[in-house]
Protein backbone atom coordinates (compact mmCIF):
# COMPACT_ATOMS: atom_id res chain seq x y z
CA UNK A 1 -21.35 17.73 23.04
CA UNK A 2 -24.00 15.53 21.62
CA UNK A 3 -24.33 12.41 22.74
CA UNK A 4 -24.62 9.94 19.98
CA UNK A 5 -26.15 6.42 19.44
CA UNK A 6 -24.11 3.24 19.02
CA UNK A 7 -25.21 3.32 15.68
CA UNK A 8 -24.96 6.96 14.39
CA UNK A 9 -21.48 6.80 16.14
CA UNK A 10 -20.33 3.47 13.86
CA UNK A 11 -22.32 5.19 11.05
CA UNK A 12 -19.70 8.17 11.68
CA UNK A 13 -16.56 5.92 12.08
CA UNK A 14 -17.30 3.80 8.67
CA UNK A 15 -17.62 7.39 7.19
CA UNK A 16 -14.42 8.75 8.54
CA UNK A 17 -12.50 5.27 7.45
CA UNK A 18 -14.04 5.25 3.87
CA UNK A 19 -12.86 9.09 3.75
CA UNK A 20 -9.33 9.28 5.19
CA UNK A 21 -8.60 6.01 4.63
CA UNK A 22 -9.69 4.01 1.43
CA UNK A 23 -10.08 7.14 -0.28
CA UNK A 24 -7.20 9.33 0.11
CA UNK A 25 -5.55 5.17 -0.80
CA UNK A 26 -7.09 5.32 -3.96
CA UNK A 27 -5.93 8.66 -4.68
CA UNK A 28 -2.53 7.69 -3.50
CA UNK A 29 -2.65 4.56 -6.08
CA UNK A 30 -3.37 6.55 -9.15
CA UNK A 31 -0.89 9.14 -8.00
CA UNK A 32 1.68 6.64 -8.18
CA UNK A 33 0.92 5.32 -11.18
CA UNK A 34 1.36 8.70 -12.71
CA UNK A 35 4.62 8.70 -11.06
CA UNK A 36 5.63 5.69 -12.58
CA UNK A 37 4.60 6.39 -15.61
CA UNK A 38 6.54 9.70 -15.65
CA UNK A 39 9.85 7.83 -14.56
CA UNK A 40 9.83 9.10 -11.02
CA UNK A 41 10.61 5.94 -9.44
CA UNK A 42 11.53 6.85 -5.90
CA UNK A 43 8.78 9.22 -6.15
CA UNK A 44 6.18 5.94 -7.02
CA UNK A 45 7.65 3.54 -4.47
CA UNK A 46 6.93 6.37 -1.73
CA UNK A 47 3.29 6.54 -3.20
CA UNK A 48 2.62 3.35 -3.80
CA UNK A 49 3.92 2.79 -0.04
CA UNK A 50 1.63 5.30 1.22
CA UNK A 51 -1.65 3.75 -0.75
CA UNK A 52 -0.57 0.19 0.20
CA UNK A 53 -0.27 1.53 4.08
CA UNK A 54 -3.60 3.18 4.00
CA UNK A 55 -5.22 -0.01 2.39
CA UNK A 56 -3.99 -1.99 5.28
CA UNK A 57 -4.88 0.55 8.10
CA UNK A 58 -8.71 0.45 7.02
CA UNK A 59 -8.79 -3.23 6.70
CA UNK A 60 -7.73 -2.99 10.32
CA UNK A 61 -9.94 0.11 11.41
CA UNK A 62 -12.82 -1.44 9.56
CA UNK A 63 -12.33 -4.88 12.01
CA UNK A 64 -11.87 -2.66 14.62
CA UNK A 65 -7.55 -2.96 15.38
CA UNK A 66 -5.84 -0.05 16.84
CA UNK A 67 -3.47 1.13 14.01
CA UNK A 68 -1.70 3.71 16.02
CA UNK A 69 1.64 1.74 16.81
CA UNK A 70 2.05 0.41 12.52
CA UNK A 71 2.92 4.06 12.12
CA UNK A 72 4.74 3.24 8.65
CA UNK A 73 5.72 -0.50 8.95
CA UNK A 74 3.81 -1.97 6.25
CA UNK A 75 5.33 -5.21 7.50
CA UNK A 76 3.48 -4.96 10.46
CA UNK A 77 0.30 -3.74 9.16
CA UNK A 78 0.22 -6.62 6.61
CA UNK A 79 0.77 -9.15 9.34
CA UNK A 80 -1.63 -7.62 11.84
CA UNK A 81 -4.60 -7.64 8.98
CA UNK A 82 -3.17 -11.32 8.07
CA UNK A 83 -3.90 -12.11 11.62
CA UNK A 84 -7.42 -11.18 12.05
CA UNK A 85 -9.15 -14.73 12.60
CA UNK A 86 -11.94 -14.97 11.36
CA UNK A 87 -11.66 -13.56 7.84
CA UNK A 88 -10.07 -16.08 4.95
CA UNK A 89 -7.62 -13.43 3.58
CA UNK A 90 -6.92 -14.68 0.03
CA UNK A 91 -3.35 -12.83 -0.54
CA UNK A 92 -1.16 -14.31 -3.08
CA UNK A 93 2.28 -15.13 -2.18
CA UNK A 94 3.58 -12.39 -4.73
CA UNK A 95 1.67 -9.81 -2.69
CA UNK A 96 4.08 -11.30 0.44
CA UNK A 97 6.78 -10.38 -1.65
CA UNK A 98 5.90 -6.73 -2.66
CA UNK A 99 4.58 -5.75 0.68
CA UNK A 100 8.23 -6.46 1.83
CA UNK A 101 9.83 -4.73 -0.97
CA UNK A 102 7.86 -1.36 -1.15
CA UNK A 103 8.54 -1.68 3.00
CA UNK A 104 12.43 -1.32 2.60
CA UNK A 105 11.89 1.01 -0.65
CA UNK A 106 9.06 3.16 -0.02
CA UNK A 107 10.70 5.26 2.54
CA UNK A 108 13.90 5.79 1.07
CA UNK A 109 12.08 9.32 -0.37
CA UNK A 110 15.49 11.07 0.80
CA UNK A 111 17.55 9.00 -1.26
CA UNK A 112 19.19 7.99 2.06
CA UNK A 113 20.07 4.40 1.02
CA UNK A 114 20.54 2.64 -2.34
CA UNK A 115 17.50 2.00 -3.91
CA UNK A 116 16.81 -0.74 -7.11
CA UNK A 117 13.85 -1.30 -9.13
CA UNK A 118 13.08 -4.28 -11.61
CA UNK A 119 10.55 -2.49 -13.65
CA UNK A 120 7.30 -4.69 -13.10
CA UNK A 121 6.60 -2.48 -9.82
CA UNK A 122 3.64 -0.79 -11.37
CA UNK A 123 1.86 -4.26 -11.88
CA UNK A 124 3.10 -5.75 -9.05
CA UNK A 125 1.21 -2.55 -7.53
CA UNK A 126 -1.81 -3.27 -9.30
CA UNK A 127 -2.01 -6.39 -8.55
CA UNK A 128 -1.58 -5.76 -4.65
CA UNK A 129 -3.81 -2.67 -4.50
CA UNK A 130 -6.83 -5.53 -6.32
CA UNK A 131 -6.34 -8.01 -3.58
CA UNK A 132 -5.94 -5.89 -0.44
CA UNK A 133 -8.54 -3.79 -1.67
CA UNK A 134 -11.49 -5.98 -1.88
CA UNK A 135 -11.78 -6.43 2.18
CA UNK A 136 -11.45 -2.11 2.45
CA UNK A 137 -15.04 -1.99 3.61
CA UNK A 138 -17.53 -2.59 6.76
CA UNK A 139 -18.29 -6.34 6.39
CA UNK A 140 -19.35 -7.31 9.75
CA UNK A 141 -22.63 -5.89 9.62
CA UNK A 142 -25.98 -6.89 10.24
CA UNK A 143 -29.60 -7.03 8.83
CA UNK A 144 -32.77 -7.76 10.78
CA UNK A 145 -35.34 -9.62 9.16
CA UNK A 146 -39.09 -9.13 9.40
CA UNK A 147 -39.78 -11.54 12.10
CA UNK A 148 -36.63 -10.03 14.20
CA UNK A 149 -34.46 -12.49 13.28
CA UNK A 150 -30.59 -10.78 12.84
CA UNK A 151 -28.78 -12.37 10.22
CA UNK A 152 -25.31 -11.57 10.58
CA UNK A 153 -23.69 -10.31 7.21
CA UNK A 154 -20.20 -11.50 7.75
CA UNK A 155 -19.92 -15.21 5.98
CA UNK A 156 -22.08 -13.58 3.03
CA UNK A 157 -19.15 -10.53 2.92
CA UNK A 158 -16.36 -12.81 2.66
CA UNK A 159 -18.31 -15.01 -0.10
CA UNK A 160 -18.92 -12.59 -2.33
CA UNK A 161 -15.34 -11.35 -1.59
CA UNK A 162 -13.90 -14.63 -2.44
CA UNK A 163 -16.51 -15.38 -5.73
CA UNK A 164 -14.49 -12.23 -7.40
CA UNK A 165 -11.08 -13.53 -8.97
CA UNK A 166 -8.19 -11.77 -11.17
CA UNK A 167 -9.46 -13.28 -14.39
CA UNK A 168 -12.51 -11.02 -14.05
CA UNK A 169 -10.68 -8.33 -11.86
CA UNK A 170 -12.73 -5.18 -14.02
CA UNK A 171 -16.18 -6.01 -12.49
CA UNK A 172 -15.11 -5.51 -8.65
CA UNK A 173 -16.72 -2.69 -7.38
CA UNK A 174 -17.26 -1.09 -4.01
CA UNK A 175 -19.86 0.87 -3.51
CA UNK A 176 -19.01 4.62 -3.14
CA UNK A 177 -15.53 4.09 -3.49
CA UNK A 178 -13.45 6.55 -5.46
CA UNK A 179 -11.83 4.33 -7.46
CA UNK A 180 -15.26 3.49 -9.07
CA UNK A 181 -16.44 7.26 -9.09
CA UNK A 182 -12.41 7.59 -11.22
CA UNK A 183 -13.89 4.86 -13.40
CA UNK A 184 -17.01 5.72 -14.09
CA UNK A 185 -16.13 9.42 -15.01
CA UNK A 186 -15.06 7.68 -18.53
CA UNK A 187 -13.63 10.98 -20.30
CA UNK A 188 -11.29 12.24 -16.73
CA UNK A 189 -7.28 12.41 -16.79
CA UNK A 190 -7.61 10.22 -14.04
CA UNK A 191 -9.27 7.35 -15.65
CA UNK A 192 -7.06 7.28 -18.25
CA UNK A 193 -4.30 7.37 -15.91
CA UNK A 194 -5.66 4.63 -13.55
CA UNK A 195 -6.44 1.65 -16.68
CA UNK A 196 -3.31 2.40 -18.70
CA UNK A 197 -1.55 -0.89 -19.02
CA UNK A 198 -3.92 -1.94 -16.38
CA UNK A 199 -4.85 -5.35 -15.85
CA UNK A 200 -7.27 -5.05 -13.00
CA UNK A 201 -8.85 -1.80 -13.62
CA UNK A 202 -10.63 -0.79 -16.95
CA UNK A 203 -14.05 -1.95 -18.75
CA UNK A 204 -12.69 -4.92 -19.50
CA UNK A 205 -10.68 -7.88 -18.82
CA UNK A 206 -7.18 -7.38 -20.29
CA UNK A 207 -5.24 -10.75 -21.32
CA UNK A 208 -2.04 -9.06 -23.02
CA UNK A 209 -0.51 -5.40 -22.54
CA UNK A 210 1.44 -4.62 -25.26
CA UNK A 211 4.53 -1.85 -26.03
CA UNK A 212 5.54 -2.53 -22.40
CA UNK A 213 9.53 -1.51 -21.39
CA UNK A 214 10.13 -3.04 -18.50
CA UNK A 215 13.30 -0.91 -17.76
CA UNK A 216 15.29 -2.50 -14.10
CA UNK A 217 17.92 0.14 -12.28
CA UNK A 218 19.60 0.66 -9.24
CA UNK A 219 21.60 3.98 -7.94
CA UNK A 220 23.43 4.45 -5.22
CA UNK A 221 23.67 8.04 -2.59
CA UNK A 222 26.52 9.84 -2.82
CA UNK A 223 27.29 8.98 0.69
CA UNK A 224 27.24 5.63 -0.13
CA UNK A 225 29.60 6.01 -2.93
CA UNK A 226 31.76 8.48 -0.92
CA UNK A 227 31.86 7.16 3.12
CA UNK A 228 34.15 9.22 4.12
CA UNK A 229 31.33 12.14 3.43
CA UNK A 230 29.19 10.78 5.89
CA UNK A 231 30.39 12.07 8.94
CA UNK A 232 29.70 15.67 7.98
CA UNK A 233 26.60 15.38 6.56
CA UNK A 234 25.13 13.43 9.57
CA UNK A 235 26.03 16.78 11.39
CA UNK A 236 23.43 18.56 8.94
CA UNK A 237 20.96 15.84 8.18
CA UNK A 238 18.82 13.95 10.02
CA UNK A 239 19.20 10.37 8.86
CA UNK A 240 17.21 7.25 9.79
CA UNK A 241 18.53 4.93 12.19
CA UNK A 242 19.29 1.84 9.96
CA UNK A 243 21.34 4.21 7.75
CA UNK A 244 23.40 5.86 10.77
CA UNK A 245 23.91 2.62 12.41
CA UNK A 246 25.30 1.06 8.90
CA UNK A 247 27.59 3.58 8.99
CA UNK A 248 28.83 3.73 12.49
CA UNK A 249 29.43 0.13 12.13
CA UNK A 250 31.19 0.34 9.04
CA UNK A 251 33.58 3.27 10.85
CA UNK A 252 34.19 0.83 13.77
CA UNK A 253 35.49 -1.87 11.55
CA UNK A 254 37.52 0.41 9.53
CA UNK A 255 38.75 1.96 12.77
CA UNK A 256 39.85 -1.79 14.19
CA UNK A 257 41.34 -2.68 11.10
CA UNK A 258 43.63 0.17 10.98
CA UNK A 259 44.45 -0.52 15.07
CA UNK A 260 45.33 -4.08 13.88
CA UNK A 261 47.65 -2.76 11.12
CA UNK A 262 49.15 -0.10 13.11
């Protein structure tokens, strides 16, 4: 093996963040929207739960933070990235919010556990994928100037980060991100895909989306809406923990009420 310089190896670990991270995100995102624009809901929340986690992993790879114990807590991750010190993180409360919701919805992919839906995901989406995603790059860089004097490229990062704000959402752009390769391809499915009803990605700043349904919903598992089921399928499928431990508990209650009675 090779052994490689400081530099070529952060050169190589930028590259491998901007790749398997950001980028596969951004593919994620626009995947989701398609979902939701299809009708697929619990399809979308497990996208838009994957995009949001990868977001929040390279904000945290990029600074340097171990990631391998998040596994899929976006919770966690959100916290963790909320926690790094000496970056300004300018999250909106309603970002708070969504995080949490697509963290107890976005896994529910098996249907395991009632799911509900209000109909504004998709924005609520778009508007967390615009704020996380402006810190998913390498900001703590540096330049050296001609008379060797290193000028640390941090503080300028986060200013620029901070001088771009929703009202002009449209002109962020990262450099050699895929989002802005999606954008700039102006005749692709994807495009199209990516600034319908979109207020934070297109060629311009959009004040007013119109023929919008906003259609809520909730369903319930047929476990859920038949208990006494549950037994035999846990036999045959693997359910999550919360889910099994909901039930056992509801089974020892039943069980203690009918001891009482007998």
């Amino acid at each position: 093996m090779h052994t490689l310089s400081p530099a070529l190896r952060q050169g190589y670990t930028i590259d491998f963040i901007n790749r398997s991270f950001r980028d596969v995100a951004d593919k994620d995102y626009i995947a989701a929207r398609i979902l939701h624009k299809a009708g697929l809901d619990i399809q979308f929340l497990w996208m838009a739960h994957q995009a949001t986690e990868k977001y929040l992993k390279a904000i945290l790879l990029y600074n340097g933070s171990d990631t391998r114990d998040i596994k899929h807590d976006l919770v966690k991750a959100y916290r963790r990235v909320r926690a790094i010190k000496d970056i300004p993180f300018d999250f909106p409360r309603i970002i708070d919010e969504f995080v949490s919701y697509l963290n107890e919805e976005g896994p529910n992919r098996y249907f395991e556990y009632p799911t509900f839906h209000h109909g504004q995901e998709v924005f609520l989406l778009d508007a967390s994928v615009w704020h996380i995603r402006r810190y998913c790059y390498f900001i703590r860089g540096t330049v050296r100037k001609p008379d060797g004097k290193e000028i640390d490229l941090l503080p300028l990062e986060i200013r620029r980060i901070n001088s771009d704000v929703p009202s002009r959402a449209h002109r962020l752009r990262i450099l050699g991100g895929f989002l802005e390769k999606v954008l700039d391809d102006r005749g692709s499915y994807l495009r199209r895909e990516l600034v319908w009803k979109n207020f934070y990605y297109g060629s311009y700043a959009k004040r007013v989306i119109r023929n919008v349904r906003l259609i809520a919903g909730s369903a319930n598992p047929t476990h859920y809406l038949h208990p006494d089921i549950f037994e035999d399928l846990d036999k045959l499928v693997q359910f999550s923990k919360p889910v099994r431990d909901y039930f056992h508990r509801a089974k020892a209650s039943v069980d203690a009420t009918d001891k009482e009675r007998a």
